[in-house]
N, C-alpha and C. Protein backbone atom coordinates (compact mmCIF):
# COMPACT_ATOMS: atom_id res chain seq x y z
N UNK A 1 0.84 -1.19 0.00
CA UNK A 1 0.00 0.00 0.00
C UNK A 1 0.88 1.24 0.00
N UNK A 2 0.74 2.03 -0.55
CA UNK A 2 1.42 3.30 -0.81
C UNK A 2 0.73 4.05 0.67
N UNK A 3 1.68 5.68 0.74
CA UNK A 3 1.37 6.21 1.81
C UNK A 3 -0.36 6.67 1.82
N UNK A 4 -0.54 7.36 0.93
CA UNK A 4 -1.89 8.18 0.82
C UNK A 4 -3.01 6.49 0.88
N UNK A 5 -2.72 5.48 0.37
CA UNK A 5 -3.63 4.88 0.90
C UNK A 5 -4.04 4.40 2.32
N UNK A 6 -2.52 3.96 2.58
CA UNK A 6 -2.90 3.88 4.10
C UNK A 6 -3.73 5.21 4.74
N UNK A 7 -3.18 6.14 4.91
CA UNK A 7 -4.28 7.19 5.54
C UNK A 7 -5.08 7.11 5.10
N UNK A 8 -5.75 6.99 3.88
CA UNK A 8 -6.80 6.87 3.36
C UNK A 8 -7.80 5.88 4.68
N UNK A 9 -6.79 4.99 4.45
CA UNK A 9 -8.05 3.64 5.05
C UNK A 9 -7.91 4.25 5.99
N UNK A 10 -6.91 4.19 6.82
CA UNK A 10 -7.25 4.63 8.45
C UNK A 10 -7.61 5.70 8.99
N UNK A 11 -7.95 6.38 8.13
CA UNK A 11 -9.32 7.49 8.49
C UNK A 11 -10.42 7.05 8.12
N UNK A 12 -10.70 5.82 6.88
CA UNK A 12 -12.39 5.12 6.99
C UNK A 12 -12.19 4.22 8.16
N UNK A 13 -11.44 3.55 8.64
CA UNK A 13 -11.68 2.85 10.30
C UNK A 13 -12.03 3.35 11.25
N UNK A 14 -11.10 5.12 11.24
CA UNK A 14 -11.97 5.83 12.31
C UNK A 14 -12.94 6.30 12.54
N UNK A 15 -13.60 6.73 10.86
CA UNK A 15 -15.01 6.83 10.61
C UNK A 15 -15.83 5.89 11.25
N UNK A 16 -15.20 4.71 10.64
CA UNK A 16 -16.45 3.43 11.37
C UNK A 16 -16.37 3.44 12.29
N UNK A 17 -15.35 3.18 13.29
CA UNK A 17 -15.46 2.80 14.38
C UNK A 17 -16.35 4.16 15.50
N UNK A 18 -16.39 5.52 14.90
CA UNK A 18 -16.85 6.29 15.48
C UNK A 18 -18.49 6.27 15.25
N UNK A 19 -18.59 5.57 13.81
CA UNK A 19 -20.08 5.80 13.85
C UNK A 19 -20.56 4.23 14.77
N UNK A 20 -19.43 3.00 14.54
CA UNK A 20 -20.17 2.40 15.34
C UNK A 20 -20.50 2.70 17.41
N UNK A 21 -19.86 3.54 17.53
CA UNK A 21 -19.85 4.12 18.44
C UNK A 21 -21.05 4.74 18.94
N UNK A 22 -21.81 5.36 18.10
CA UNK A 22 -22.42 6.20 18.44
C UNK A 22 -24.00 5.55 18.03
N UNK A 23 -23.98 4.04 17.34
CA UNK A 23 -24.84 3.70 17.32
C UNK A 23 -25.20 2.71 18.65
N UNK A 24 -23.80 2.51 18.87
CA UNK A 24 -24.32 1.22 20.51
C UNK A 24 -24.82 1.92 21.19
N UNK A 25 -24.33 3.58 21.54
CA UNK A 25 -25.09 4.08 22.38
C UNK A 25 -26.32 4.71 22.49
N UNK A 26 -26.62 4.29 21.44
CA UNK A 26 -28.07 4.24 21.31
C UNK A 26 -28.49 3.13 20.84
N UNK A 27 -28.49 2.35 21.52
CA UNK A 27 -28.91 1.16 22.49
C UNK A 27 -29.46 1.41 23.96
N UNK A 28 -30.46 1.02 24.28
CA UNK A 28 -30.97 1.83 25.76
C UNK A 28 -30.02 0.68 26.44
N UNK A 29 -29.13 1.49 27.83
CA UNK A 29 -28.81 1.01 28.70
C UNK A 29 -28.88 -0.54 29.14
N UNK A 30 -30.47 -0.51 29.64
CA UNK A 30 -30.73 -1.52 30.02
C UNK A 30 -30.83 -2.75 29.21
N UNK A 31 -30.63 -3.03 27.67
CA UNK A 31 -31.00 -4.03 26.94
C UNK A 31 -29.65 -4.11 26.84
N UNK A 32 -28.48 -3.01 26.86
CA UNK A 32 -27.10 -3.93 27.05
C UNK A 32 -26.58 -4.48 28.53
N UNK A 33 -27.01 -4.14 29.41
CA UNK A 33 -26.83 -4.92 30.43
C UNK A 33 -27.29 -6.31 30.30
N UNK A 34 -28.53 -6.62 29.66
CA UNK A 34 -29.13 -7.91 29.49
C UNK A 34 -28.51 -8.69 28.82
N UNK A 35 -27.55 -8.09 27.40
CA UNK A 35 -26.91 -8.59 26.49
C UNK A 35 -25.44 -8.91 26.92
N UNK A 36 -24.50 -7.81 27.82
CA UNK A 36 -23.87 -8.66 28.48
C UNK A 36 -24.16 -9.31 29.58
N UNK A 37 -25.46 -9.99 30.44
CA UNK A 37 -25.63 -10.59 31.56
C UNK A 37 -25.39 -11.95 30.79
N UNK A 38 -26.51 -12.19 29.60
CA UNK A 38 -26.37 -13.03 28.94
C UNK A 38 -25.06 -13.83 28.07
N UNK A 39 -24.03 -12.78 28.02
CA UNK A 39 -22.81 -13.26 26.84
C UNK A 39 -22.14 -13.87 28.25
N UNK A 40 -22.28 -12.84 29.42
CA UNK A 40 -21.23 -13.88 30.57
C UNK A 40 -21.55 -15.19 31.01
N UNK A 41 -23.15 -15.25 30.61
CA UNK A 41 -23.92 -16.75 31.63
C UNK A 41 -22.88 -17.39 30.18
N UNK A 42 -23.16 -17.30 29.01
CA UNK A 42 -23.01 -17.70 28.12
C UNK A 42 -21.35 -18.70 28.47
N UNK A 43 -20.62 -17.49 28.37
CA UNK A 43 -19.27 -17.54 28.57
C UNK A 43 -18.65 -18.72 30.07
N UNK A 44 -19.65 -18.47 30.84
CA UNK A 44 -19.33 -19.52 32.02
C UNK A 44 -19.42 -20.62 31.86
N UNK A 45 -20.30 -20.88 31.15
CA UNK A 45 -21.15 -22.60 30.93
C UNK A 45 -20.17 -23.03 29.59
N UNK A 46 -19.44 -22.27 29.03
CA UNK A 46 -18.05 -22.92 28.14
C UNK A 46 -17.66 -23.42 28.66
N UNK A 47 -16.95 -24.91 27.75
CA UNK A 47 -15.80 -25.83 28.55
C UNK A 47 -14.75 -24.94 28.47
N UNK A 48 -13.81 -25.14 29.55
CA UNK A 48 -12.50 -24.47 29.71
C UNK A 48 -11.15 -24.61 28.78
N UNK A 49 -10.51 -24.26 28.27
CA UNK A 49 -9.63 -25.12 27.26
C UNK A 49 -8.78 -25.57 28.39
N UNK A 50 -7.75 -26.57 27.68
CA UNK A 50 -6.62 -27.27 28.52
C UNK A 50 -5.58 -26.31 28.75
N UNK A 51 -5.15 -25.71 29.85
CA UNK A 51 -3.80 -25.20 30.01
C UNK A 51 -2.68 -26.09 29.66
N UNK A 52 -1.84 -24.70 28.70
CA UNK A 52 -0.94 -25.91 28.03
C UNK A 52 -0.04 -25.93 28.99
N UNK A 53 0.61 -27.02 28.49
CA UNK A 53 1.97 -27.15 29.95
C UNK A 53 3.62 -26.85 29.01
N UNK A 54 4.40 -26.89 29.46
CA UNK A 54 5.80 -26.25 29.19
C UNK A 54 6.21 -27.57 28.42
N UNK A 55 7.25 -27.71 27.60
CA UNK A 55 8.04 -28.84 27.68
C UNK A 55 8.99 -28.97 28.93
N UNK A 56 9.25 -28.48 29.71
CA UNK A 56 9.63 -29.18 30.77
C UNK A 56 9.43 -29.85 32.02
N UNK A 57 8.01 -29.42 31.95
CA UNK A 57 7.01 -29.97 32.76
C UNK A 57 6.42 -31.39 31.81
N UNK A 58 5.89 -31.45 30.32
CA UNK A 58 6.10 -32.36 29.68
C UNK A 58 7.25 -33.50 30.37
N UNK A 59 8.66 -33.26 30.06
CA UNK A 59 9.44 -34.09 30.22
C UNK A 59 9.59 -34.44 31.70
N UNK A 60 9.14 -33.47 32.70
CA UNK A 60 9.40 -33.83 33.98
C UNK A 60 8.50 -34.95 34.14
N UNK A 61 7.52 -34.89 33.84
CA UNK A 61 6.11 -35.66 33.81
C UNK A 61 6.79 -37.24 33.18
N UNK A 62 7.26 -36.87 31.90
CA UNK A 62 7.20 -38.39 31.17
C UNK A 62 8.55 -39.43 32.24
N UNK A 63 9.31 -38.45 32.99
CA UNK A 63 10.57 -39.20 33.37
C UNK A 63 10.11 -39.59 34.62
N UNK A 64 9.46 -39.19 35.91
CA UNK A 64 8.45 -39.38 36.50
C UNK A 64 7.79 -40.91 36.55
N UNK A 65 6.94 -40.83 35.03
CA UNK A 65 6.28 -42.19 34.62
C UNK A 65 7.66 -43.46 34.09
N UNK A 66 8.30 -42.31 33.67
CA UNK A 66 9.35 -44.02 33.07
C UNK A 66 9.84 -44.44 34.74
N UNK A 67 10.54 -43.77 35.66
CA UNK A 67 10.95 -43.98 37.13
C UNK A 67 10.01 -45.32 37.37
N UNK A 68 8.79 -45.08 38.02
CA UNK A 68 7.59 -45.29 38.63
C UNK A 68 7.45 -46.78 37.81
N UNK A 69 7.39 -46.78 36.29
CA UNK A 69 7.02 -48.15 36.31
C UNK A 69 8.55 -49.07 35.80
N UNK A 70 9.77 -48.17 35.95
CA UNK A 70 10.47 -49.11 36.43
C UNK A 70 10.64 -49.84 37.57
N UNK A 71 10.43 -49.16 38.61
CA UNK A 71 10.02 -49.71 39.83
C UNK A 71 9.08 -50.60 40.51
N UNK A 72 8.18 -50.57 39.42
CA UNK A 72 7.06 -51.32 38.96
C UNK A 72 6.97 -52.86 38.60
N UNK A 73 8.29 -52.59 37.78
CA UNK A 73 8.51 -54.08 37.10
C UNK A 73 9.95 -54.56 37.80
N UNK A 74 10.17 -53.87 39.19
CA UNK A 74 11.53 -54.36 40.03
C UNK A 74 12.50 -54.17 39.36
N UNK A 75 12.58 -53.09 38.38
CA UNK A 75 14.61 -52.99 38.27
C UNK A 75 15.23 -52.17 39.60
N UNK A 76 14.34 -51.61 40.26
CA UNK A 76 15.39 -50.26 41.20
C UNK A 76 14.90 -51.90 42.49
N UNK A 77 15.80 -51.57 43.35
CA UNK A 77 15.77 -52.72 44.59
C UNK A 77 15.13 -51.76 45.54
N UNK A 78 14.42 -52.40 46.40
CA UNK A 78 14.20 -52.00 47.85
C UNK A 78 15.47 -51.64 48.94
N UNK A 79 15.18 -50.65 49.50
CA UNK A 79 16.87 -50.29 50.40
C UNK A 79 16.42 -50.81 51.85
């Protein structure tokens, strides 16, 4: 994009975004409170995603399990 277009556009974004502005707020009050009461019930009752874990928590984890069922199958001795 050349210079004059960019300004171009990003003065129609600010346009929009100002007219959308001025249309939410005229929205009565109270029907957006309802609309976000509703997007949060909404939002709660989502399943949670999985927190991802690190690879080193990964590997702490897998070395952990290899330990455990070596011990499992008696290679480490009782002291």
């Amino acid at each position: 994009m050349r210079h004059k277009d960019i300004a171009s556009y990003v003065r129609r974004m600010a346009q929009s975004a100002n007219e959308l502005e001025r249309a939410y707020h005229q929205i009565p009050s109270e029907l957006r409170k309802r609309w976000r009461a509703n997007y949060d019930r909404y939002m709660a009752e989502q399943p949670k995603p999985e927190q991802s874990r690190s690879w080193l928590a990964i590997l702490g984890e897998a070395q952990l399990q290899n330990a455990e069922a070596q011990v499992a199958a008696g290679k480490y001795a009782q002291m």
